[in-house]
N, C-alpha and C. Protein backbone atom coordinates (compact mmCIF):
# COMPACT_ATOMS: atom_id res chain seq x y z
N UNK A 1 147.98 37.89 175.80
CA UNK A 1 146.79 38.70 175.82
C UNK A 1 146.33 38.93 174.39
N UNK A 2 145.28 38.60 174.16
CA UNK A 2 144.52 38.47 172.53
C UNK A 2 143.97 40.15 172.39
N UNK A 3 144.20 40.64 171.32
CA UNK A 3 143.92 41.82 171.04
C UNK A 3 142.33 41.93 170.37
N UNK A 4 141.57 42.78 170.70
CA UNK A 4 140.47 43.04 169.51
C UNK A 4 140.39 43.91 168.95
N UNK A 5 139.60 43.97 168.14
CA UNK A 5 139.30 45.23 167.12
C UNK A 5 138.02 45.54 167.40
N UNK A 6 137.63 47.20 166.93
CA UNK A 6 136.28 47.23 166.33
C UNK A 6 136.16 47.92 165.18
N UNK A 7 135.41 48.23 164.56
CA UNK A 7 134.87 48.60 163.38
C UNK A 7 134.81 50.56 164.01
N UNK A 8 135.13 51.03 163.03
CA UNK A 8 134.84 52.64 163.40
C UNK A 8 134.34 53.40 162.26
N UNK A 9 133.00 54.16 162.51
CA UNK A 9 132.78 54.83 161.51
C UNK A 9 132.86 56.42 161.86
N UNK A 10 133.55 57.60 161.60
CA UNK A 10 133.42 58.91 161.44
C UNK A 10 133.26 59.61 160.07
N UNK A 11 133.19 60.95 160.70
CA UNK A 11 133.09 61.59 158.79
C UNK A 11 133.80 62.35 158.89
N UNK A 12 134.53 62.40 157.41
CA UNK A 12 135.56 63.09 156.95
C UNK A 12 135.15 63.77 155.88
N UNK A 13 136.27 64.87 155.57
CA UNK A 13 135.91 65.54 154.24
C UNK A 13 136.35 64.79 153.42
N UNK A 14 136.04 64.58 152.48
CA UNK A 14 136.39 63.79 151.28
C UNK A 14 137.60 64.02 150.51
N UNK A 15 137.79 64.98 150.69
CA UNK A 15 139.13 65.69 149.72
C UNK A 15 140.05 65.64 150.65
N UNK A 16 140.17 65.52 151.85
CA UNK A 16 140.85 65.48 152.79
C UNK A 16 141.23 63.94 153.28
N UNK A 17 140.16 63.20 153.03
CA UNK A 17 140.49 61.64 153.26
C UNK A 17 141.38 60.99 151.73
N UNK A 18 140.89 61.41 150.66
CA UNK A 18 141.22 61.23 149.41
C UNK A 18 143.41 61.24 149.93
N UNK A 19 143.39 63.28 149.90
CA UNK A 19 144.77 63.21 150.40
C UNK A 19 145.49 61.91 151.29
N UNK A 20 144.91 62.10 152.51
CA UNK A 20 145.25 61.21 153.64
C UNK A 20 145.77 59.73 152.86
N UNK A 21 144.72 58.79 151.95
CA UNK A 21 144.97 57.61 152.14
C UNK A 21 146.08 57.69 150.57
N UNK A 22 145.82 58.78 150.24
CA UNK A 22 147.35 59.14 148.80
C UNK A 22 148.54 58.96 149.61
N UNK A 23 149.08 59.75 151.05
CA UNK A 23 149.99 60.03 151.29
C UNK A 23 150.16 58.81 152.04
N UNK A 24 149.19 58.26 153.14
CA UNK A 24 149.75 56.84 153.56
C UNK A 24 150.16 55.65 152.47
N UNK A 25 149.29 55.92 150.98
CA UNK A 25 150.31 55.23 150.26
C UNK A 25 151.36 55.49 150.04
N UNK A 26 151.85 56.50 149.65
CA UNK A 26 153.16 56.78 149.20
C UNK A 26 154.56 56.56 149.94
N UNK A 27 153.74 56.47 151.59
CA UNK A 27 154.78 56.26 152.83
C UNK A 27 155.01 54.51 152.98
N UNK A 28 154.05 53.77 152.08
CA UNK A 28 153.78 52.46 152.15
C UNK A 28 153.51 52.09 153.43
N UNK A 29 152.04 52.29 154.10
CA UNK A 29 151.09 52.20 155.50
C UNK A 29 149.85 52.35 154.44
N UNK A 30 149.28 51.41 155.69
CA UNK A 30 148.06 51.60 154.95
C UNK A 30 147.13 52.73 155.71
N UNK A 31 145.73 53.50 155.46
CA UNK A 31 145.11 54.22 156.38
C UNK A 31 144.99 53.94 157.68
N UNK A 32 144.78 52.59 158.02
CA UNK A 32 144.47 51.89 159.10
C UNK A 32 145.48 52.43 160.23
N UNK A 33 146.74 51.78 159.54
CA UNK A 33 148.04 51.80 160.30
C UNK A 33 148.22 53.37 160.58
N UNK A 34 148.68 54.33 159.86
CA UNK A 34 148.26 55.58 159.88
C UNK A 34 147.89 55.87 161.20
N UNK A 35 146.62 55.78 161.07
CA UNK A 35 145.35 55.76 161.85
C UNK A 35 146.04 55.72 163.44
N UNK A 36 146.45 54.21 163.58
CA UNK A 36 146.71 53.31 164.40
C UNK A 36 147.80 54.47 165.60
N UNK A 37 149.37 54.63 163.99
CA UNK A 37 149.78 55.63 164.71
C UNK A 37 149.67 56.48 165.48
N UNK A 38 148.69 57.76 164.71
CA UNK A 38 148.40 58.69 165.14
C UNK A 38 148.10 58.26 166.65
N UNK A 39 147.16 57.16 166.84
CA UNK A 39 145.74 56.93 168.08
C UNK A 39 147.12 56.65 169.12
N UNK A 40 147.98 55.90 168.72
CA UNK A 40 148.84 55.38 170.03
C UNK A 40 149.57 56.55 170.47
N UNK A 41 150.38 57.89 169.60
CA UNK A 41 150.91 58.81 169.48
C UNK A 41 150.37 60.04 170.71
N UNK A 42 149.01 59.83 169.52
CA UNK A 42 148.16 60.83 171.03
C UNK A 42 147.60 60.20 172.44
N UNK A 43 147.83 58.83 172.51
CA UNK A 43 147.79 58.39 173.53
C UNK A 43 148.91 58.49 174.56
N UNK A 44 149.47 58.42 174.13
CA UNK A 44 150.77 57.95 175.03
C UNK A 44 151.35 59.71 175.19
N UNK A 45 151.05 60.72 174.02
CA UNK A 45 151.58 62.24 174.66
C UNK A 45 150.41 62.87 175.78
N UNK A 46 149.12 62.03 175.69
CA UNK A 46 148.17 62.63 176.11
C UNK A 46 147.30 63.70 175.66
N UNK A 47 147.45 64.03 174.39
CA UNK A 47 147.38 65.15 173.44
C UNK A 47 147.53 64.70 172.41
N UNK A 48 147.41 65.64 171.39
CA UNK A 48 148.52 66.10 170.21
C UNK A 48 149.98 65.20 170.02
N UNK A 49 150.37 65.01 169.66
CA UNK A 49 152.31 64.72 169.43
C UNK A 49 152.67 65.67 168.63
N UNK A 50 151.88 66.77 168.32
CA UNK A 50 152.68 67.99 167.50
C UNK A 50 151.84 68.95 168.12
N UNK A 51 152.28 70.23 167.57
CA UNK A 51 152.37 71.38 167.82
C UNK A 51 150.60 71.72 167.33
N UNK A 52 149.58 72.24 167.47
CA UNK A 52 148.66 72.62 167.09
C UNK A 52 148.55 74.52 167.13
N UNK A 53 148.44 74.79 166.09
CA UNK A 53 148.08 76.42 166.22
C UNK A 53 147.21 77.12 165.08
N UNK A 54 147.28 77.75 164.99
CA UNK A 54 146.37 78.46 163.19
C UNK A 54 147.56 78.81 162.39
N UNK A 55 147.63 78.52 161.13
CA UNK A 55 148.40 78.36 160.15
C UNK A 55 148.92 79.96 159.73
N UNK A 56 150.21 80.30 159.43
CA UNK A 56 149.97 81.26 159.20
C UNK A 56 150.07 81.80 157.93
N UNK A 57 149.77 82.89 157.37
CA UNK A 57 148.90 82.84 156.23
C UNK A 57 149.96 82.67 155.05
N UNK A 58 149.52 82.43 153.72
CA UNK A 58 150.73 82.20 152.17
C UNK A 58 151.12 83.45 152.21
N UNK A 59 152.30 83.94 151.81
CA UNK A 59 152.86 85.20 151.12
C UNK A 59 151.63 85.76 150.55
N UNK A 60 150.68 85.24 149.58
CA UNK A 60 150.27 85.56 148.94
C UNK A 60 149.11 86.25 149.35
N UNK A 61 148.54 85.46 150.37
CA UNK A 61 147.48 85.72 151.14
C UNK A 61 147.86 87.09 151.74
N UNK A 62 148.99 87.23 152.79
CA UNK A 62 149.65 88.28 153.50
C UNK A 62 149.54 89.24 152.76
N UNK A 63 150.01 89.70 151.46
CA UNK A 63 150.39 90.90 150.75
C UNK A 63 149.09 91.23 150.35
N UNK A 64 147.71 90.38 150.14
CA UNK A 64 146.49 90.66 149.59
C UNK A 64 146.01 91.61 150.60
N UNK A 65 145.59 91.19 152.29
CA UNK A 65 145.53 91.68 153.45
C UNK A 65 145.82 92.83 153.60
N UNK A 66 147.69 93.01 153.62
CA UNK A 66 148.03 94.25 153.60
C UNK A 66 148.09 95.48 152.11
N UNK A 67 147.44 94.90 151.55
CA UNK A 67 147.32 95.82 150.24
C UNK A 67 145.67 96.69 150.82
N UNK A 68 144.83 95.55 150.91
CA UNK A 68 143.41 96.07 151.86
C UNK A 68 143.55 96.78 152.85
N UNK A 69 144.50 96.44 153.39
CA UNK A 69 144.69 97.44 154.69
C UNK A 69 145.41 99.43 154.04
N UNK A 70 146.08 99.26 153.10
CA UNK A 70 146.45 99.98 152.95
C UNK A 70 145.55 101.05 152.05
N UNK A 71 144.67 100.04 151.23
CA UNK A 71 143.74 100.88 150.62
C UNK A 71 143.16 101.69 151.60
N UNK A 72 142.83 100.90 152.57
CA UNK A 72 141.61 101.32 153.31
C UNK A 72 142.30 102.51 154.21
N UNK A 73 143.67 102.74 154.66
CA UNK A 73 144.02 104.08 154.95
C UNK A 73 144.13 104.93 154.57
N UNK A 74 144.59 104.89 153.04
CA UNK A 74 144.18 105.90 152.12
C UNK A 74 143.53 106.66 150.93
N UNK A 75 141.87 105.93 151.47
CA UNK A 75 140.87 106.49 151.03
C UNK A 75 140.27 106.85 152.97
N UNK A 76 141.23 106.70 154.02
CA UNK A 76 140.55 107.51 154.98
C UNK A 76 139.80 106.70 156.21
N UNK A 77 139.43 105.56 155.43
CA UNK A 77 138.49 104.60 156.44
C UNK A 77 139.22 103.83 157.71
N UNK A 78 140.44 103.73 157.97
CA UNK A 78 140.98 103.65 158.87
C UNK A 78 141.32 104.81 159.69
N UNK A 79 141.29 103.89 161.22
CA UNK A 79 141.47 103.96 162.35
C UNK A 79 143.04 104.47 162.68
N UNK A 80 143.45 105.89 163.69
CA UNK A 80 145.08 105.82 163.64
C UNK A 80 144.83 105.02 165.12
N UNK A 81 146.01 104.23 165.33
CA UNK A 81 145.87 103.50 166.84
C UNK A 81 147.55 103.55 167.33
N UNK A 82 147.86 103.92 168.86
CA UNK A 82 148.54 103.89 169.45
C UNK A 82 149.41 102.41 169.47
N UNK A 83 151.14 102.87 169.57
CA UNK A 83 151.31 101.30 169.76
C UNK A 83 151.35 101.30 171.29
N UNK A 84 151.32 99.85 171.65
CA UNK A 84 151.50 99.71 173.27
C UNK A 84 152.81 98.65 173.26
N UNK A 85 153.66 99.22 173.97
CA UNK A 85 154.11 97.73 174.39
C UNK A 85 153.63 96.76 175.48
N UNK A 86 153.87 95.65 175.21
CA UNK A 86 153.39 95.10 176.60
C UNK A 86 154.80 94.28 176.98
């Protein structure tokens, strides 16, 4: 059975494709192959092959957040709220 190809064009962020085809070098693959992976990967899980969720935030980020949060209770502008368990 003879395989074909086609040509694919999407858009990417640039700084993000830049990364991408850095790190498939470094793994020695080319983007394509990469690519290829991924497509058979999520084919065959029907999905994803990893975990998808929202990232959670740097240390750095976290302590900025809760520093805001804390300002903001004591100059007053916060809310007191009950805990619940569920």
């Amino acid at each position: 059975m003879a395989s074909s190809t086609v040509a694919v064009t999407r858009r990417f962020d640039k700084d993000l494709l830049v990364e991408f085809d850095s790190t498939a070098d470094a793994i020695g693959i080319s983007p394509t192959s990469a690519m290829t992976v991924f497509m058979k990967q999520f084919v065959a899980h029907r999905g994803f092959p990893f975990e998808v969720k929202v990232p959670a935030p740097r240390k750095d980020e976290y302590i900025q957040e809760m520093d805001e949060i804390f300002a903001e209770m004591r100059a007053g502008k916060a809310e007191a709220h009950e805990l619940v368990e569920a």
